[in-house]
Protein backbone atom coordinates (compact mmCIF):
# COMPACT_ATOMS: atom_id res chain seq x y z
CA UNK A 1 -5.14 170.63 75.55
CA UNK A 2 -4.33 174.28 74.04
CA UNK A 3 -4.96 174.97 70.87
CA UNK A 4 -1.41 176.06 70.11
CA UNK A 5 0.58 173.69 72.06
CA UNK A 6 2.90 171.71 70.66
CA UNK A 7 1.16 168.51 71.38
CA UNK A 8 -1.98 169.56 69.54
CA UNK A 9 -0.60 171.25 66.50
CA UNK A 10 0.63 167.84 66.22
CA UNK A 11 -2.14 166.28 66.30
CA UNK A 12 -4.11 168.09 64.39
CA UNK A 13 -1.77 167.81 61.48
CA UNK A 14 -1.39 164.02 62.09
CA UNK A 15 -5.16 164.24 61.73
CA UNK A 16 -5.64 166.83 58.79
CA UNK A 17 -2.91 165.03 56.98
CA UNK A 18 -4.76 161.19 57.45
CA UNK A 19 -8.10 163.36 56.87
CA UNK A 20 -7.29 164.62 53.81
CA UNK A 21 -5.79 162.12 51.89
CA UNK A 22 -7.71 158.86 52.95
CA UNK A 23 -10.76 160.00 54.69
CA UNK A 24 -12.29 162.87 52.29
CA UNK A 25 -10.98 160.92 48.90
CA UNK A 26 -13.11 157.68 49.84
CA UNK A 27 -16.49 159.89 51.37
CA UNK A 28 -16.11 161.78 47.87
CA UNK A 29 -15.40 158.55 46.04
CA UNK A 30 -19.03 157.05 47.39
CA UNK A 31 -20.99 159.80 45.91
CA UNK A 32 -21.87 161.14 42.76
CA UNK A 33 -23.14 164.71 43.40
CA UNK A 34 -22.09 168.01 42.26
CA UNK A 35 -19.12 169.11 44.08
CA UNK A 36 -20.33 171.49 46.44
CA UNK A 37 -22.60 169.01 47.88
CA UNK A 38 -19.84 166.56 48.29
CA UNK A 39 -18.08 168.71 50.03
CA UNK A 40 -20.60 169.82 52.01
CA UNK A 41 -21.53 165.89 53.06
CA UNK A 42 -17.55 165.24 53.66
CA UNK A 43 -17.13 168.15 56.06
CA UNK A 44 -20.26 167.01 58.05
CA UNK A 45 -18.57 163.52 58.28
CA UNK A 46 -15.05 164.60 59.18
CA UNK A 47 -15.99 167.09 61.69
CA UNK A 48 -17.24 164.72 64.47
CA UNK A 49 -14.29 162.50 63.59
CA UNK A 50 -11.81 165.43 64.64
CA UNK A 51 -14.03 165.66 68.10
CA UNK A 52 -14.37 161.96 68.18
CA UNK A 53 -10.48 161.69 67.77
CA UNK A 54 -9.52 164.81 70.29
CA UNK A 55 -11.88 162.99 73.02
CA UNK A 56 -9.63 159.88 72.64
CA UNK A 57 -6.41 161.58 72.84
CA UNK A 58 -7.48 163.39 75.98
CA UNK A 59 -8.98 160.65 77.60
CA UNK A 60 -6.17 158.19 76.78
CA UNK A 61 -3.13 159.61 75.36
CA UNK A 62 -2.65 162.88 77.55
CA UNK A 63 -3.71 161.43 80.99
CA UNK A 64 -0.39 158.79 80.33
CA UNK A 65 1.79 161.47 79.76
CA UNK A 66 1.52 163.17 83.05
C-alpha cells in the first residue's frame, strides 16, 4: 500500500479519526498522571494499533480487492 494512495489516506483517517476520539480519550481516562506522561503512554499504545490495523488491511482487505 502507498502512503499517498487513495486507499490508504483513507484509511488512515478512518483510523486517526476512531483513534482520536475513542481510543486516546479512554487510555487518558485510565490514568491519572501529568499530561505529558499520558500522552506519552497513549502514543506508545496507539502506535502498534496503527501497525496492528495496516497488517490486517493488507492481509485481508487489499488481497480481496484485486
Amino acid at each position: 500500500m502507498k502512503l499517498l494512495s487513495k486507499e490508504s489516506i483513507i484509511f488512515y483517517s478512518i483510523l486517526g479519526a476512531i483513534t482520536a476520539f475513542v481510543i486516546a480519550p479512554f487510555i487518558r481516562s485510565l490514568m491519572d498522571f501529568d499530561w505529558k506522561i499520558e500522552i506519552l503512554v497513549t502514543t506508545s499504545i496507539v502506535i502498534p494499533i496503527y501497525i496492528f490495523a495496516k497488517k490486517i488491511l493488507l492481509k485481508f482487505i487489499i488481497k480481496d480487492i484485486n
